[in-house]
N, C-alpha and C. Protein backbone atom coordinates (compact mmCIF):
# COMPACT_ATOMS: atom_id res chain seq x y z
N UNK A 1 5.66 5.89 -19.48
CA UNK A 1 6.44 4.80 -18.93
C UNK A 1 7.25 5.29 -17.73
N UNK A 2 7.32 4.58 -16.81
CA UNK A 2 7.92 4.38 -15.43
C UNK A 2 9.90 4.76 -16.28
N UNK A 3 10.33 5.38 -15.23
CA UNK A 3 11.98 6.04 -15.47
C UNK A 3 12.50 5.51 -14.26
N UNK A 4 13.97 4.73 -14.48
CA UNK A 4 14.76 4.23 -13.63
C UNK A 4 15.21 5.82 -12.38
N UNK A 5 14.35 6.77 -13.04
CA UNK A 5 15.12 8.23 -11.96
C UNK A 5 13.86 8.19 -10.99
N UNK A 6 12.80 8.04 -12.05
CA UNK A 6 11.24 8.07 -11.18
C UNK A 6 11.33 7.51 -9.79
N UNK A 7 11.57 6.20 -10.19
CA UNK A 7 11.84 5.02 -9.39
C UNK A 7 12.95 5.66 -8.03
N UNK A 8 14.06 6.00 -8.35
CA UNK A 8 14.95 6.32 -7.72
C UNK A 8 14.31 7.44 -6.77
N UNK A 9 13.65 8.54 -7.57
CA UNK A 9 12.97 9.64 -6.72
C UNK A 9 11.84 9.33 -5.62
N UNK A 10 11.07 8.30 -5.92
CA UNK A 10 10.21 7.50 -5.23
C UNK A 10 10.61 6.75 -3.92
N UNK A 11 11.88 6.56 -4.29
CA UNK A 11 12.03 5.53 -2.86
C UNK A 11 12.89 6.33 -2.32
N UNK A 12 13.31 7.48 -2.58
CA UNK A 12 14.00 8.30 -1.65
C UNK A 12 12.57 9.43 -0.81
N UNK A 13 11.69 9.17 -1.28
CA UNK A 13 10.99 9.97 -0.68
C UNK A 13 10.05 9.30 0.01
N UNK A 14 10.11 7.74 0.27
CA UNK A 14 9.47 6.66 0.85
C UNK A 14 10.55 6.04 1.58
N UNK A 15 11.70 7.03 1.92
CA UNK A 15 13.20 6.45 3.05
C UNK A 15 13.22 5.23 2.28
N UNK A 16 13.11 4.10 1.38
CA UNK A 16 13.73 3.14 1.16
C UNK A 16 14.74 2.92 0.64
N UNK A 17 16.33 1.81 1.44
CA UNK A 17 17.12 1.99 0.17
C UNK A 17 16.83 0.66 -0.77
N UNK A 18 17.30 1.21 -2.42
CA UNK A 18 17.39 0.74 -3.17
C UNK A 18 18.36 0.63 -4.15
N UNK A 19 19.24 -0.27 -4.28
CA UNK A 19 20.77 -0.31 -4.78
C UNK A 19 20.13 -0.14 -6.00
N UNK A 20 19.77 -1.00 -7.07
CA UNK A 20 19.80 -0.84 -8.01
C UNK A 20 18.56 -0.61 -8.76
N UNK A 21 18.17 0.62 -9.19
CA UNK A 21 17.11 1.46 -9.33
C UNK A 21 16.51 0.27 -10.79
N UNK A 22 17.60 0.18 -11.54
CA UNK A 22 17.28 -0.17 -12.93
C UNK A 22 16.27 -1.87 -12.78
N UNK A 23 16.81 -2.31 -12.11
CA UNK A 23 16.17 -3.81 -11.52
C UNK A 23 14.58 -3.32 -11.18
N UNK A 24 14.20 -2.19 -10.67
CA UNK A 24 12.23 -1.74 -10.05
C UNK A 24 12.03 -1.80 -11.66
N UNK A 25 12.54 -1.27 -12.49
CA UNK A 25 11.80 -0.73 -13.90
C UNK A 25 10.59 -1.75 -14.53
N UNK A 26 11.20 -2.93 -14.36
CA UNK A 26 10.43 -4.20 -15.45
C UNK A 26 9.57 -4.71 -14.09
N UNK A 27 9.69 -4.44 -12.94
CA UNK A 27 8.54 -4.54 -11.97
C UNK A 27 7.31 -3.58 -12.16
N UNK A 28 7.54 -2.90 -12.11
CA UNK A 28 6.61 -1.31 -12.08
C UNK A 28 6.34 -1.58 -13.18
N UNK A 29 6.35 -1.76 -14.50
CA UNK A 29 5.97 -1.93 -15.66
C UNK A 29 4.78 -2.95 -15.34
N UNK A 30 5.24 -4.37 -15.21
CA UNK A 30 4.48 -5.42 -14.91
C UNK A 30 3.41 -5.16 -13.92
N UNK A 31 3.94 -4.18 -13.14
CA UNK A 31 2.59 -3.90 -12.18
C UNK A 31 1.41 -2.94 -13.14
N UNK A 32 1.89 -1.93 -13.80
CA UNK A 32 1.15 -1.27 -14.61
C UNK A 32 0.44 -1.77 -15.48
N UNK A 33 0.85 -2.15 -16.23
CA UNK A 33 0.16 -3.70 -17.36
C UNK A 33 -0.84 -4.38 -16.76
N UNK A 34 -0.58 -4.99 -15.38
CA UNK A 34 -1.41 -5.28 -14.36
C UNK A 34 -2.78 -5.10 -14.41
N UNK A 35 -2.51 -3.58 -14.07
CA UNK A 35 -3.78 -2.79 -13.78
C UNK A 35 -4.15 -2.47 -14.81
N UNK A 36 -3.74 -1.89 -16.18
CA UNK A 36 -4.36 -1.75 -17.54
C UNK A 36 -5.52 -2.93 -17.74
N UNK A 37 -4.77 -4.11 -17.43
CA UNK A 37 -5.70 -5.35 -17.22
C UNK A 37 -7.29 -5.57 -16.89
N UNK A 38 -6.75 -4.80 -15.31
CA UNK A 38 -8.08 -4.76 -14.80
C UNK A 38 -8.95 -3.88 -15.23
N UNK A 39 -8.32 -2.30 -16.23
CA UNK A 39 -8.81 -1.28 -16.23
C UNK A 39 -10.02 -1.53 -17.25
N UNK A 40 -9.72 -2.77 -17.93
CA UNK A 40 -10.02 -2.79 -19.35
C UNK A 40 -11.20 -4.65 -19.11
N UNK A 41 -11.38 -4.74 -17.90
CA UNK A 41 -12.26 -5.62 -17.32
C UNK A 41 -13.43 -5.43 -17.57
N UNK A 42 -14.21 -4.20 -17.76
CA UNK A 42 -15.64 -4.05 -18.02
C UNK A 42 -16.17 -4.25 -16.94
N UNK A 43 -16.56 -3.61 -16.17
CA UNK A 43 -16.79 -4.30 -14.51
C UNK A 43 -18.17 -2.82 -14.24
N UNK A 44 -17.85 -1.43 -15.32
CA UNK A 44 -18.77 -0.43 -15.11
C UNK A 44 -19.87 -0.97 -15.41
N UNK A 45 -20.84 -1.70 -15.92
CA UNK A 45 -22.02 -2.17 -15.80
C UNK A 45 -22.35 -3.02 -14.23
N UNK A 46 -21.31 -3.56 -13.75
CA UNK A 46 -21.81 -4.24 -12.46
C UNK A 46 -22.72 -3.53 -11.79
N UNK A 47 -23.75 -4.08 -10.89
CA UNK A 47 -24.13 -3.46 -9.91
C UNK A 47 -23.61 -4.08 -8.55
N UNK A 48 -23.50 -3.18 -7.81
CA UNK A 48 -23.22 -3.20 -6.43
C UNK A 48 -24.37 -3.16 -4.91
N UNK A 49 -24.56 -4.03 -5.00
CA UNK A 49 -25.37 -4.02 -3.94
C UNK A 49 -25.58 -4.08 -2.16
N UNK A 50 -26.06 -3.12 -1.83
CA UNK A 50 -25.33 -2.92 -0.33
C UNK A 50 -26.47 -3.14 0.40
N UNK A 51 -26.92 -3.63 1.19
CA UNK A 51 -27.89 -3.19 2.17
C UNK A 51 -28.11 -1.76 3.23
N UNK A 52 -29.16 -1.59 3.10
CA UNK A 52 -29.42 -0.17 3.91
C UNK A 52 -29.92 -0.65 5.22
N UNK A 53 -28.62 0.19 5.99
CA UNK A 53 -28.75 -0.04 7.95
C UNK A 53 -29.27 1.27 8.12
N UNK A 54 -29.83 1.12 8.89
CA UNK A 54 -30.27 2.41 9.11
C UNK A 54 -28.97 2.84 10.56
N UNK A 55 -29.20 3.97 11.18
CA UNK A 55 -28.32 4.51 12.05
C UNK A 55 -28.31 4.22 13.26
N UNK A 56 -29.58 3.68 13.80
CA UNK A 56 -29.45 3.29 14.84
C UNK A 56 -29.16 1.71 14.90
N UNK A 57 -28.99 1.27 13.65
CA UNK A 57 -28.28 -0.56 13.81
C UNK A 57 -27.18 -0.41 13.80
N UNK A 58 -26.10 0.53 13.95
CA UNK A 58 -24.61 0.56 13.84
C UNK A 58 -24.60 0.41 15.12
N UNK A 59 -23.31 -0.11 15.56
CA UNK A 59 -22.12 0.02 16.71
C UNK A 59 -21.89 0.95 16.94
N UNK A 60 -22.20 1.30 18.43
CA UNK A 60 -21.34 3.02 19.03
C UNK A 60 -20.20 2.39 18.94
N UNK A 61 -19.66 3.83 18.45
CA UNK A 61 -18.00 4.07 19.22
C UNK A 61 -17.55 4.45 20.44
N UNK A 62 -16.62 3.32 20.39
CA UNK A 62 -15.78 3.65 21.65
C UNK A 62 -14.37 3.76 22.15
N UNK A 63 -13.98 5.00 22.54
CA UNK A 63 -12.51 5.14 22.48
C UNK A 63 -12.01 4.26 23.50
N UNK A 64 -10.95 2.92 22.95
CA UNK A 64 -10.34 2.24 23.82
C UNK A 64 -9.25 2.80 24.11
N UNK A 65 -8.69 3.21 24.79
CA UNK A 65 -7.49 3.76 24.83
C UNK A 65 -5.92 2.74 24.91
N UNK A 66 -4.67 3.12 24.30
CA UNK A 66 -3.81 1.89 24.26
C UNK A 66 -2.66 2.97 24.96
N UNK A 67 -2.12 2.25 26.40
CA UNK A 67 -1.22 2.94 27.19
C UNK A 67 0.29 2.89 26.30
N UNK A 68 0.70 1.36 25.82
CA UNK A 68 1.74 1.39 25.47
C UNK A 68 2.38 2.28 23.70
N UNK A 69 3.55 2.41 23.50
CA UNK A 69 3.99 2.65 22.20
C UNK A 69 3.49 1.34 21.22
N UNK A 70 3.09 1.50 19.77
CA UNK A 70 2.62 0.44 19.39
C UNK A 70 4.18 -0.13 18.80
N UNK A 71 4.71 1.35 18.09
CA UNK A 71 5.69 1.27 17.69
C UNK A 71 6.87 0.14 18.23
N UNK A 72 6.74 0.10 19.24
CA UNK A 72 8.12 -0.83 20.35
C UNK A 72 7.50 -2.25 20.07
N UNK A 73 5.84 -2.48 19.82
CA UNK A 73 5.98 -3.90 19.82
C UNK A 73 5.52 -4.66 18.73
N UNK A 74 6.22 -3.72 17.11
CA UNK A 74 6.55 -4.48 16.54
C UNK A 74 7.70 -5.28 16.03
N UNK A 75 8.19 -5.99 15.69
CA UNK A 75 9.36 -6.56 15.38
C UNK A 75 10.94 -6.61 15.25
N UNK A 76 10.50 -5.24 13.32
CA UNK A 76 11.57 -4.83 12.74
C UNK A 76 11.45 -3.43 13.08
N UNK A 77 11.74 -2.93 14.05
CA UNK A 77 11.46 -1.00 13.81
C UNK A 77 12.86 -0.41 13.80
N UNK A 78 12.90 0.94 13.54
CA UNK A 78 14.19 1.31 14.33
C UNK A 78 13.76 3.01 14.03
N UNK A 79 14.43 3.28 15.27
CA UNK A 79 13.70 4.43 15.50
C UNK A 79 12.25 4.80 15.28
N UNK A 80 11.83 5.33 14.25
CA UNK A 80 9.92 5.82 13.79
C UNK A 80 9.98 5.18 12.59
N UNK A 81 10.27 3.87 12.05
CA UNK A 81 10.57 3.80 11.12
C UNK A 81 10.32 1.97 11.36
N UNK A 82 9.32 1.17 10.26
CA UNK A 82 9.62 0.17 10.26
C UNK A 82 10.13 -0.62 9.34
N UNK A 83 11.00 -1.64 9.69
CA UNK A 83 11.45 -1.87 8.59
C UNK A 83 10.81 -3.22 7.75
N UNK A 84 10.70 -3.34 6.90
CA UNK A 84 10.03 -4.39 5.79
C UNK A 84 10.64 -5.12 5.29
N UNK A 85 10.44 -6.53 4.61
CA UNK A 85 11.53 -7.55 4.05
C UNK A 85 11.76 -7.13 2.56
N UNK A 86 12.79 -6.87 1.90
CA UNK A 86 13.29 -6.42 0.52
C UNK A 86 12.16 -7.17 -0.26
N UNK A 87 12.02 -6.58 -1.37
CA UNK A 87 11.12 -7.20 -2.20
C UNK A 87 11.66 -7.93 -3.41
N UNK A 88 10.83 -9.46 -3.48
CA UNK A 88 11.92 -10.78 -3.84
C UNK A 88 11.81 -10.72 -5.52
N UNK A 89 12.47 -11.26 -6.66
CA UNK A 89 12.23 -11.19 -7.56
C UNK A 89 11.12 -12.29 -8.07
């Protein structure tokens, strides 16, 4: 199980602040449960089916080059750093 310190250690090492650590707990839980969800979907029998391109049907690459900072033209930045809308309950 997810720890209100975990949590705390996590978003200090992802620069986010977070006042009250204990409030992520029953999120992160719910997200985990989540995925147990899916884990437990049975989905390993699917097959996946892709078509085969061969190499010469791909797209060359090509380096476009971009003069400006991308950084400057987004929104919320500050300094190297962007910033994101708090996450809602």
């Amino acid at each position: 199980m997810i720890t209100e310190k975990e949590i705390e250690h996590v978003s200090r090492l992802m620069r986010i602040d977070v006042d009250d650590h204990k409030e992520y707990v029953a999120k992160v839980h719910a997200v985990i449960e989540y995925f147990d969800i899916l884990d437990s979907a049975g989905v390993e029998s699917e097959e996946i089916s892709m078509p085969e391109v061969s190499i010469s049907g791909l797209r060359k690459d090509v380096h476009v080059p971009f003069d400006e900072k991308l950084i400057e033209k987004l929104n919320h930045y500050k300094g190297t750093y962007v910033r994101a809308p708090k996450m809602s309950s």
